[in-house]
Protein backbone atom coordinates (compact mmCIF):
# COMPACT_ATOMS: atom_id res chain seq x y z
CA UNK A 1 74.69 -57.86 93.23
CA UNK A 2 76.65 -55.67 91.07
CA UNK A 3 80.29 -53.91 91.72
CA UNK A 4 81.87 -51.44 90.51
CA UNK A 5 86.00 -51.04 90.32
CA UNK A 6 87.07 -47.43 91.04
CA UNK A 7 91.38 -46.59 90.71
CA UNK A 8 91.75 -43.63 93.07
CA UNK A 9 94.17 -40.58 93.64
CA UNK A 10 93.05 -39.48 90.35
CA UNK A 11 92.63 -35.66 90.19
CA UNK A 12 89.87 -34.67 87.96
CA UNK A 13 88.67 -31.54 85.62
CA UNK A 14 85.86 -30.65 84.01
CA UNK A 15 81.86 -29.68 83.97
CA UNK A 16 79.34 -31.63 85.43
CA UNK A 17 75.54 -30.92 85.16
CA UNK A 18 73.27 -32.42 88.10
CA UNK A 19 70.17 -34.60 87.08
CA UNK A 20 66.92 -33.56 88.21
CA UNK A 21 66.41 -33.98 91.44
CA UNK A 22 65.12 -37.51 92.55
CA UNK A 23 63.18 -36.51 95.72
CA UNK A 24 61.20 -34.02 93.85
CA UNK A 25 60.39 -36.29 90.83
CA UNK A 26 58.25 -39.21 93.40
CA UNK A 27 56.40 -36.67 94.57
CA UNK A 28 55.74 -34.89 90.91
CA UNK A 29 54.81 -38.03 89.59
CA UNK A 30 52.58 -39.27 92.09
CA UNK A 31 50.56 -35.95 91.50
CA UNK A 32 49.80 -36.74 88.01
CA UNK A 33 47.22 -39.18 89.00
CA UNK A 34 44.76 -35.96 89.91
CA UNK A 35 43.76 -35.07 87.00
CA UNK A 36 43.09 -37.28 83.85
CA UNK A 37 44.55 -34.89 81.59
CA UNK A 38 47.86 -35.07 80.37
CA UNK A 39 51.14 -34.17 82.14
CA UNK A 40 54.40 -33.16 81.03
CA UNK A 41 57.33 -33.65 83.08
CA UNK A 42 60.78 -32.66 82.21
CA UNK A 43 64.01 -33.45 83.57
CA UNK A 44 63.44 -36.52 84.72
CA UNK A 45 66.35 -38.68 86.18
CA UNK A 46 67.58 -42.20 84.75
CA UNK A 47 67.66 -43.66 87.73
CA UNK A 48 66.07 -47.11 89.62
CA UNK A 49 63.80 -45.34 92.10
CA UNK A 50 62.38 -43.18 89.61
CA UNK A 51 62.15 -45.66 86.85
CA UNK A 52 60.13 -48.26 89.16
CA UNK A 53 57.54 -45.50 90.43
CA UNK A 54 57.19 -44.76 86.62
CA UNK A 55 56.57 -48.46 85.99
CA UNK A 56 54.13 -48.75 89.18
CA UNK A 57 52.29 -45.94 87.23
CA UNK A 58 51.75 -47.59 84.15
CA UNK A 59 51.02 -50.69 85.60
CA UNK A 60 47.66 -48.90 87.68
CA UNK A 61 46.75 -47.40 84.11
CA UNK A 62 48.50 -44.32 83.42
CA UNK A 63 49.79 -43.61 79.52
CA UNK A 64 52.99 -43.53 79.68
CA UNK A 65 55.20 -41.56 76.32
CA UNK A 66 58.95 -41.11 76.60
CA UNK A 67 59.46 -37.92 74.69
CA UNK A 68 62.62 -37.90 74.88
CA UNK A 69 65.54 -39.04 77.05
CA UNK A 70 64.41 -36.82 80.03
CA UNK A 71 60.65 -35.85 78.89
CA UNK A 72 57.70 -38.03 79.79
CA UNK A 73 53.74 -37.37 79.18
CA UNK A 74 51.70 -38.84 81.62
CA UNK A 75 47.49 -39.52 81.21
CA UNK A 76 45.68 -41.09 83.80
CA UNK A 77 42.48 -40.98 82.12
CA UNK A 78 41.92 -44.77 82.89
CA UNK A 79 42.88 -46.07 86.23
CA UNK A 80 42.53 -49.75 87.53
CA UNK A 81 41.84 -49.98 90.85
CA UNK A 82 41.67 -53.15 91.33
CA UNK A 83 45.58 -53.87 90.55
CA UNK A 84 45.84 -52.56 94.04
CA UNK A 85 44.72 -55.90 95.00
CA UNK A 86 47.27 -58.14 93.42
CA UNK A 87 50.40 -59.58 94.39
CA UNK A 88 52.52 -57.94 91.57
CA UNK A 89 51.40 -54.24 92.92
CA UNK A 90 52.22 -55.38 96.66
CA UNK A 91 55.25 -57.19 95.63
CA UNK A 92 56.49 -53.67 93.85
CA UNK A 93 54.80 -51.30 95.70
CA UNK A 94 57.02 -52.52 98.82
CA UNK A 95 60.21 -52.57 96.98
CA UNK A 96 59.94 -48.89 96.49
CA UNK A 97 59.54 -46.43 99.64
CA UNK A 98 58.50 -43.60 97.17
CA UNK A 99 55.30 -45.65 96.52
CA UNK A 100 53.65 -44.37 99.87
CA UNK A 101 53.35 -41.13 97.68
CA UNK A 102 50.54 -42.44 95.85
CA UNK A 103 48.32 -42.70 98.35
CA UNK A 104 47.25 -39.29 98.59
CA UNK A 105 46.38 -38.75 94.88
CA UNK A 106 44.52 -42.08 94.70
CA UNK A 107 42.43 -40.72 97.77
CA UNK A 108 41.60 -36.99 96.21
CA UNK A 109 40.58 -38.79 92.89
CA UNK A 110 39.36 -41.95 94.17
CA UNK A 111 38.16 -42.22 97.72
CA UNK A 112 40.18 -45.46 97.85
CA UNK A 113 43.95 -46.32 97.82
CA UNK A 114 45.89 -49.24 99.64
CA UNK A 115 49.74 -49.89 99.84
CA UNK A 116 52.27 -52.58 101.37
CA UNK A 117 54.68 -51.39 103.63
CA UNK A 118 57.01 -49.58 101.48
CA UNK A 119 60.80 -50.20 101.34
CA UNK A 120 63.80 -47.97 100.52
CA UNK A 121 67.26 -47.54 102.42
CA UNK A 122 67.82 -49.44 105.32
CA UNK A 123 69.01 -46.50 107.73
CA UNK A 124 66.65 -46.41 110.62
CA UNK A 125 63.25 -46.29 111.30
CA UNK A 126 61.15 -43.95 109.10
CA UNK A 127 57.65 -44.13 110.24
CA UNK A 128 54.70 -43.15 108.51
CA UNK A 129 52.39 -41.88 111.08
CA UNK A 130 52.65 -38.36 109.97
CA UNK A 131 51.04 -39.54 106.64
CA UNK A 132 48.10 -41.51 107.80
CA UNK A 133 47.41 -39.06 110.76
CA UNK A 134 46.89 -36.62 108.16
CA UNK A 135 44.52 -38.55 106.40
CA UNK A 136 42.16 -39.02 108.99
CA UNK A 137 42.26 -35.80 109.97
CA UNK A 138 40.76 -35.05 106.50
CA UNK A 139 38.13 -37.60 107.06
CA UNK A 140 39.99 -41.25 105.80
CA UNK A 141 39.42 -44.49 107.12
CA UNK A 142 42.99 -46.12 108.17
CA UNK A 143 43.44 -49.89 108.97
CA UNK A 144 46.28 -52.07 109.10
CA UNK A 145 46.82 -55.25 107.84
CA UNK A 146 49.40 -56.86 110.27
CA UNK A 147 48.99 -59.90 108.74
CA UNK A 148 50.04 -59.31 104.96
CA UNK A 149 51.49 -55.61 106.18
CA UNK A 150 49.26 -53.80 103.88
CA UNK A 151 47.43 -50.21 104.64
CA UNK A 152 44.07 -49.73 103.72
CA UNK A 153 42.65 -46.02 103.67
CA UNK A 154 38.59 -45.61 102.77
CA UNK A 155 38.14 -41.92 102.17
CA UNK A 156 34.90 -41.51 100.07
CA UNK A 157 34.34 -38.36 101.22
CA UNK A 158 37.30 -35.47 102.19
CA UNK A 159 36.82 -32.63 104.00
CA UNK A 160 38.82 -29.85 104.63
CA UNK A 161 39.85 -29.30 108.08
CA UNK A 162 43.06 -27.78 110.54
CA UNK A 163 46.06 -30.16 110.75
CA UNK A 164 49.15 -29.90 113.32
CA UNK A 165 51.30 -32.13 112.02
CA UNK A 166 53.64 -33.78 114.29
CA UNK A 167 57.25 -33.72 112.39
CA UNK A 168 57.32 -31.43 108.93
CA UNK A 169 57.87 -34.32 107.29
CA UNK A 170 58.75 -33.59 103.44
CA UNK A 171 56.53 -36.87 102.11
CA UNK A 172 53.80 -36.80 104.72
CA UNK A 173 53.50 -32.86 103.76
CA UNK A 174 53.06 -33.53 100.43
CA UNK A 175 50.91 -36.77 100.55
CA UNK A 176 48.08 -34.90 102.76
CA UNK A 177 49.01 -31.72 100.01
CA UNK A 178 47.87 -33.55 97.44
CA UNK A 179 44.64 -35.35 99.30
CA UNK A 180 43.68 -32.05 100.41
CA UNK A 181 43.68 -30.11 96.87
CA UNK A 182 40.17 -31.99 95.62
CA UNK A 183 38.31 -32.50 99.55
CA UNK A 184 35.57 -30.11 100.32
CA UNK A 185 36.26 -26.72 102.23
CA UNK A 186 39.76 -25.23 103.50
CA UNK A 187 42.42 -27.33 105.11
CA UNK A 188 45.44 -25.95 106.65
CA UNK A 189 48.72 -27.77 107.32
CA UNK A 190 50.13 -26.07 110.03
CA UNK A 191 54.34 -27.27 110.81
CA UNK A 192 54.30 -28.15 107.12
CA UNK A 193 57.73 -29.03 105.46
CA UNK A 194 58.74 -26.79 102.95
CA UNK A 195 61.82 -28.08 100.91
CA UNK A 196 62.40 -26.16 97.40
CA UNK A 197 60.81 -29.77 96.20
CA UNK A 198 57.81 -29.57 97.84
CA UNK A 199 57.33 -25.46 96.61
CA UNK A 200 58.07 -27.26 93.38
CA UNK A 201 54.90 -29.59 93.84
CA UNK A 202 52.99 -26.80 95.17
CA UNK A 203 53.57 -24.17 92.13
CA UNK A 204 52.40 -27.32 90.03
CA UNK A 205 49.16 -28.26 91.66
CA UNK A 206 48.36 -24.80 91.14
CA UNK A 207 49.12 -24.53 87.33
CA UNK A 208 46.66 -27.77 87.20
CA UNK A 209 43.68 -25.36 89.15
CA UNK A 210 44.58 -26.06 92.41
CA UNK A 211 44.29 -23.72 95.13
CA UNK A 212 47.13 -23.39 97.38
CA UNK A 213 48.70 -20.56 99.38
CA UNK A 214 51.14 -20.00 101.97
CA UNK A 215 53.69 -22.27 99.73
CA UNK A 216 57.29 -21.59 101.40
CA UNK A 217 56.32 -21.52 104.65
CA UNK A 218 55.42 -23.65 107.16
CA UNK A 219 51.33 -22.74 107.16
CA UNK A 220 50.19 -23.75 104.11
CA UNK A 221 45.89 -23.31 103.43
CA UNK A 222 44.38 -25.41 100.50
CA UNK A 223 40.87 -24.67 99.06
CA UNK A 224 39.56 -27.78 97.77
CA UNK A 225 38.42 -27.63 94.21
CA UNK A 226 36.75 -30.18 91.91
CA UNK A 227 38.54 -31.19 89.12
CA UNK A 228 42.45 -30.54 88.28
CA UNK A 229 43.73 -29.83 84.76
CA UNK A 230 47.05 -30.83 82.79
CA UNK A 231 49.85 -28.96 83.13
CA UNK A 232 53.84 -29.07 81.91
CA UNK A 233 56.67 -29.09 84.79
CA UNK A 234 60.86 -28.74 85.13
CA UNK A 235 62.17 -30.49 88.00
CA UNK A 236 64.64 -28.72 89.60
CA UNK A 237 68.28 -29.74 89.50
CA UNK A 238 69.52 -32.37 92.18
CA UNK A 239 70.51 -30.72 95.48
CA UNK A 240 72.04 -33.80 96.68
CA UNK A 241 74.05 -34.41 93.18
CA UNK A 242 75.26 -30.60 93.99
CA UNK A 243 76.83 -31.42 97.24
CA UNK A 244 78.16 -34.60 96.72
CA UNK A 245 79.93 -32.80 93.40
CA UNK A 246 81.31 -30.61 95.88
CA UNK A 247 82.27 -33.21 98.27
CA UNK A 248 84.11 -35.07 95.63
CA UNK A 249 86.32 -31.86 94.11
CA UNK A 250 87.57 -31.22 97.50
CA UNK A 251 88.53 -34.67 98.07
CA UNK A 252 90.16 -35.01 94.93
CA UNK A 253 91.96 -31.81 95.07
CA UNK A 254 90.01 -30.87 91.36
CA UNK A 255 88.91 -28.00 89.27
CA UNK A 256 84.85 -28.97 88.71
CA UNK A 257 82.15 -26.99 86.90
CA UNK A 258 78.97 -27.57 88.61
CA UNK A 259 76.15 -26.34 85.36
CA UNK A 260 72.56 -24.96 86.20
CA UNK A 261 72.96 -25.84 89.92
CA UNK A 262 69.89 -23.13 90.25
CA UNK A 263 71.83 -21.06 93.41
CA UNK A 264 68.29 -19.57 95.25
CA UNK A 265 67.66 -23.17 95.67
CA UNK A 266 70.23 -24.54 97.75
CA UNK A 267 69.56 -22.86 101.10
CA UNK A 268 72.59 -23.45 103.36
CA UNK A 269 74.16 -26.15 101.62
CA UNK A 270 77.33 -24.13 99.88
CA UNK A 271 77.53 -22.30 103.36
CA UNK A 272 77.75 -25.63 105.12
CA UNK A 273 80.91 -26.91 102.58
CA UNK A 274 82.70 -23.55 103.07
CA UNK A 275 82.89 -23.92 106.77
CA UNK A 276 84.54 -26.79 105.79
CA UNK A 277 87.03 -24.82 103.94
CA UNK A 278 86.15 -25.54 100.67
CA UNK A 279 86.42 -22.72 97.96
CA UNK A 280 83.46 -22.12 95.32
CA UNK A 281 82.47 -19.04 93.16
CA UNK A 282 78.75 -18.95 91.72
CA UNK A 283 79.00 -17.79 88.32
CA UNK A 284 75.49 -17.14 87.26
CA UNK A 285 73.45 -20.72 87.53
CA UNK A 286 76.77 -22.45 87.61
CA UNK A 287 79.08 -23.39 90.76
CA UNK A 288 82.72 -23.24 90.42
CA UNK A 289 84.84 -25.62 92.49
CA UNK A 290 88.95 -24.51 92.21
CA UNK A 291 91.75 -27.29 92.61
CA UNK A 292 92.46 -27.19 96.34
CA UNK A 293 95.19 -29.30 97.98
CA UNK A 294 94.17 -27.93 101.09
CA UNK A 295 90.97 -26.66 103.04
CA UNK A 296 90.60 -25.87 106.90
CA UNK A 297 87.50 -26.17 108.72
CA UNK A 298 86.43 -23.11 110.02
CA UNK A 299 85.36 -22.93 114.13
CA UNK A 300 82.46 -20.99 115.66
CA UNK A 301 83.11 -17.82 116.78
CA UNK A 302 83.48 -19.07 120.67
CA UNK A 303 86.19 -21.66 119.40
CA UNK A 304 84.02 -24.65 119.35
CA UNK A 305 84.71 -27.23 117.03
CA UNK A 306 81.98 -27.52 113.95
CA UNK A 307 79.08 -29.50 114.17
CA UNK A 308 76.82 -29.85 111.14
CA UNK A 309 73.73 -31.14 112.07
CA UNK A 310 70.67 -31.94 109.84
CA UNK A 311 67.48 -29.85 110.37
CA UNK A 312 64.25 -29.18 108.68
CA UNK A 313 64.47 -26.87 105.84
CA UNK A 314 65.78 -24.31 105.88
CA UNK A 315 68.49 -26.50 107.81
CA UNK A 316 70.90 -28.65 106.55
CA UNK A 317 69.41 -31.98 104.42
CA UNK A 318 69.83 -35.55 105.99
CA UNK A 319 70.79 -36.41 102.74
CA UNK A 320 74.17 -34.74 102.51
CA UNK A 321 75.53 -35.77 106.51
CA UNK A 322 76.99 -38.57 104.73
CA UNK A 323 78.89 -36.58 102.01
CA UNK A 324 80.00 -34.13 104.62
CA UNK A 325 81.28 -36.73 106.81
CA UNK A 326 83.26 -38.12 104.35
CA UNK A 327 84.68 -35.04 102.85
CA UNK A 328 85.89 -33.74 106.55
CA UNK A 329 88.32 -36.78 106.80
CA UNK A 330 90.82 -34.73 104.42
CA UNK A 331 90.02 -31.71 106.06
CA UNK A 332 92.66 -29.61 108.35
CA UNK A 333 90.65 -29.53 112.19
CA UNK A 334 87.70 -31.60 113.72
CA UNK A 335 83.83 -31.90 112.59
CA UNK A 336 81.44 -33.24 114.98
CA UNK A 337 78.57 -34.94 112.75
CA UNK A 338 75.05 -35.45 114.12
CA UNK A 339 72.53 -36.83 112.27
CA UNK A 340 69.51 -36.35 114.36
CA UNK A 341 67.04 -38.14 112.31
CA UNK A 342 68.37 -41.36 111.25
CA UNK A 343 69.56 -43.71 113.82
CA UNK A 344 71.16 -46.41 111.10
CA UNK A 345 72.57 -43.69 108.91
CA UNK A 346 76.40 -43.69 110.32
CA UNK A 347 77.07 -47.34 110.38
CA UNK A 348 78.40 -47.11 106.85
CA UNK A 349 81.67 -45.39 108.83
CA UNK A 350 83.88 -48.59 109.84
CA UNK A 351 85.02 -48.68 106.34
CA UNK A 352 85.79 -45.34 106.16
CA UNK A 353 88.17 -46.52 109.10
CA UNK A 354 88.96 -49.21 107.23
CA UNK A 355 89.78 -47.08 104.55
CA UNK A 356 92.39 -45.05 107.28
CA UNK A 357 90.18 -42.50 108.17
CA UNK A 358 90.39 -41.63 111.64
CA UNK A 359 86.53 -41.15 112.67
CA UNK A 360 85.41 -41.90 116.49
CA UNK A 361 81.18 -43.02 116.19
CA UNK A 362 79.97 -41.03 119.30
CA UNK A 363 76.74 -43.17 119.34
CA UNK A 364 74.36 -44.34 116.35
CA UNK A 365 73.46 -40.32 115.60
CA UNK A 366 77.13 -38.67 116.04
CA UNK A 367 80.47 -39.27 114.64
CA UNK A 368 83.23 -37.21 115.22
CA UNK A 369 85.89 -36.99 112.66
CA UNK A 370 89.18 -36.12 113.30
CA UNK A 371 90.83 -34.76 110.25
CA UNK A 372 93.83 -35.87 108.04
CA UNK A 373 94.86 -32.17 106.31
CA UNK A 374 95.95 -34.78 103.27
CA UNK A 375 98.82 -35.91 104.94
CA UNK A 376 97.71 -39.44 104.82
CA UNK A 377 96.28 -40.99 102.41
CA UNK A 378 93.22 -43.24 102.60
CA UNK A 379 94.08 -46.51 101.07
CA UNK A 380 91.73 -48.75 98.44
CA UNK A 381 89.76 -51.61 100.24
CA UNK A 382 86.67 -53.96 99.04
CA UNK A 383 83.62 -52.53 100.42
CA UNK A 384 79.11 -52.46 100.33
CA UNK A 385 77.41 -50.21 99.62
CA UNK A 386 74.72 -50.50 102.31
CA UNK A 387 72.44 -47.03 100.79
CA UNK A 388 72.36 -44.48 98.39
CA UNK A 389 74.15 -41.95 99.99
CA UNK A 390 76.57 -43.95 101.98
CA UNK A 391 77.02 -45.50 98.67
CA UNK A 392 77.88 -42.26 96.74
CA UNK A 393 80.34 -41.39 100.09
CA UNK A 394 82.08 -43.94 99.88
CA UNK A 395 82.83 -43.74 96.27
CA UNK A 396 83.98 -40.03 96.74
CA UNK A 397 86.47 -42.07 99.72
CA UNK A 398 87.36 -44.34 97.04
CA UNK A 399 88.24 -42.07 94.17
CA UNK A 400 90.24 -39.98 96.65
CA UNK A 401 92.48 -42.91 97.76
CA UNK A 402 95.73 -44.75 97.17
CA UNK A 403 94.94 -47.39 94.87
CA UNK A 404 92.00 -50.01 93.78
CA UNK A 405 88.88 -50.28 96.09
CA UNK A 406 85.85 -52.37 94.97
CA UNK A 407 82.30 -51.34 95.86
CA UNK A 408 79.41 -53.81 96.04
CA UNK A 409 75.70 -53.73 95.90
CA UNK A 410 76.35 -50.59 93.38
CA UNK A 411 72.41 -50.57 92.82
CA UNK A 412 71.95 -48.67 96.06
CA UNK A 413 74.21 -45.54 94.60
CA UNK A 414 71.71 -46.46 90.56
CA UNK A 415 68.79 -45.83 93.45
CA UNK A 416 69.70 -42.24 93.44
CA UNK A 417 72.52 -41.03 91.13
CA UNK A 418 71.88 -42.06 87.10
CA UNK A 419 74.92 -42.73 85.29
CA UNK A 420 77.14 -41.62 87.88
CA UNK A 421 80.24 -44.07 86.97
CA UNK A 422 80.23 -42.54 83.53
CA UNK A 423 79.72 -38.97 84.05
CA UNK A 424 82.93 -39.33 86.79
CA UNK A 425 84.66 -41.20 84.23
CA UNK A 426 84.34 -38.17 81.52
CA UNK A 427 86.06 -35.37 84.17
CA UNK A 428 88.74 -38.31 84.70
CA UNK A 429 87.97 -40.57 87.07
CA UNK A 430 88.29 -44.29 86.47
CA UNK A 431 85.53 -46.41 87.22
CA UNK A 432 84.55 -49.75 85.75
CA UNK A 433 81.52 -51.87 86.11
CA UNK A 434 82.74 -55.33 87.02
């Protein structure tokens, strides 16, 4: 388990450009297994999720060429099914929750796929109902291995058909997306998620020949066609790198640069920050972030204190309670947090307390924090990192306090965010690997 050391109270300066974003590259990748043509994907982030779908990839067949540090071509011209079967694929299929994304190619090309019960971050129970509902909706065969926890989906022959999903669910969307692009006939996903990400995957499947329309909303129609071609793709910039950039200059009290933070694709999440009080200016693709040594959360208009709650897009991400919870502990006034979906998500706050924050945990989906106005400062303490955004929280914690804190189990916050100690380092921070 590695650490990192992190000196805090250090104001920092600089520019800071977001990798591309993580959520979108699993699904991107996943769809490149459609076609046996060539794909080009750029942006690609450095980071241990990503890296271990790419390795799952090559290991079922798929050519793999670096390009360069961010570029990768991708040809699944020869596929081998039958590494499904072994104990290497289970063993790293379930270390990886991202792998459930491959099921849904392997079915539209295939008619076959099977996966372990996928891991990931440990914050609450994430079923995957919505995904396997889907498939048999569309014709699939589903049974359950209790046993050795594996999933087994027969689907020699998709058809088309009307699906009401049950949650718009960002990965069960885009799993039955991607089934649905080579079955027979017209499916519609009715209460389909619709994330910039998933638009993203989308605006891809149709550059490959893919039929899909509706794409932004939450009705999207797919006319099955044959065969997909190759195609090139950008992955958009990180979302969640964005906000927790945003997180950290306020806690820090610094001047940041946020580069090509694409602005139509953030939805609410600079809206969310400046009822927090924080200060930013877009200026073109970029997001500037002044020095502030103060920042008041705003009310609503009935005097009520402000709750941020996570939502389906275009609400609020899950991802970023975490950073906003954090990031109201310096704030002048009172934030009620509510993560609705994630019942393990908040735990991570008892070192915030720890830390001197003064946060009351309402129940396993609310926390209430009560904030300082930077009167007090938190102090350094030895801490887990118990996920990847609770991770990346409490390092924003860290670098805003008094003195050394230690973080452990750093490979939860390399899950997500690639070369994040060194990027922090370069606007001033000081963070070593220990």
């Amino acid at each position: 388990m590695a650490s990192i050391e992190v000196v805090g109270g250090k104001q920092l300066k600089g520019e800071i450009t977001p990798q591309g974003a993580k959520n979108e590259a699993l699904q991107i990748l996943a769809a490149v297994l459609l076609t046996d043509e060539p794909v080009t994907v750029h942006n690609i982030p450095n980071i241990r999720d990503v890296n271990q779908m790419i390795n799952l990839l090559e290991d079922i067949g798929v050519q793999v060429v670096r390009l360069s540090q961010s570029t990768y071509r991708f040809e699944a011209k020869h596929i081998n099914l039958e590494y499904l079967s072994s104990e290497l694929y289970q063993k790293k299929a379930a270390a990886l929750r991202g792998s459930v994304m491959l099921l849904g190619p392997l079915l539209a090309r295939f008619g076959k796929s099977r996966i372990p019960r996928p891991g990931g971050d440990k914050i609450g129970r994430r079923r995957l109902d919505t995904h396997f509902i889907g498939f048999q909706e569309l014709g699939a065969k589903f049974h359950f291995d209790t046993q050795n926890e594996v999933y087994n989906i027969d689907a020699s022959a998709l058809k088309g058909n009307y699906i009401l999903l049950d949650e718009a669910s960002v990965t069960g969307t885009a799993n039955i997306l991607m089934a649905a692009v080579r079955a027979k006939g017209t499916t519609t996903i009715y209460n389909a998620a619709c994330e910039p990400y998933l638009q993203q995957l989308c605006a891809m499947l149709n550059r490959m020949g893919a039929k899909i329309t509706g794409i932004g909303s939450n009705l999207l129609t797919i006319e099955g066609v044959e065969k997909l071609n190759g195609t090139t793709h950008t992955l958009l910039p990180d979302m969640i790198e964005v906000g927790s950039f945003i997180g950290l200059a306020a806690m820090t009290a610094s001047e940041i640069t946020i580069k090509e933070v694409c602005p139509p694709q953030l939805g609410i999440i600079p809206q969310v920050f400046q009822r927090l009080g924080i200060q930013m200016e877009f200026r073109g693709n970029d997001l500037y972030i002044p020095a502030q040594s103060h920042y008041e959360v705003q009310t609503f208009i009935d005097g009520s204190i402000l709750t941020v709650a996570d939502a389906p897009w275009p609400g609020f991400t899950p991802d970023l309670l975490s950073i906003v919870l954090v990031t109201a502990i310096q704030a002048k006034g009172t934030v009620l947090v509510h993560q609705k979906m994630f019942e393990s998500r908040l735990f991570f706050v008892d070192k915030l307390i720890d830390m001197g924050a003064q946060i009351i945990l309402c129940d396993p989906h609310r926390a209430t924090v009560i904030g300082l106005n930077k009167q007090i400062a938190l102090k350094g303490i030895k801490m887990t990192s118990p996920d990847i955004r609770a991770g990346v929280a409490l390092l924003i914690a860290a670098l805003s306090a008094q003195g050394t804190s230690i973080i452990d189990n750093v490979e939860q916050i390399d899950r997500g965010y690639q070369y994040i100690d060194q990027r922090l380092n370069q606007l001033g921070a000081q963070i070593k690997r220990l």
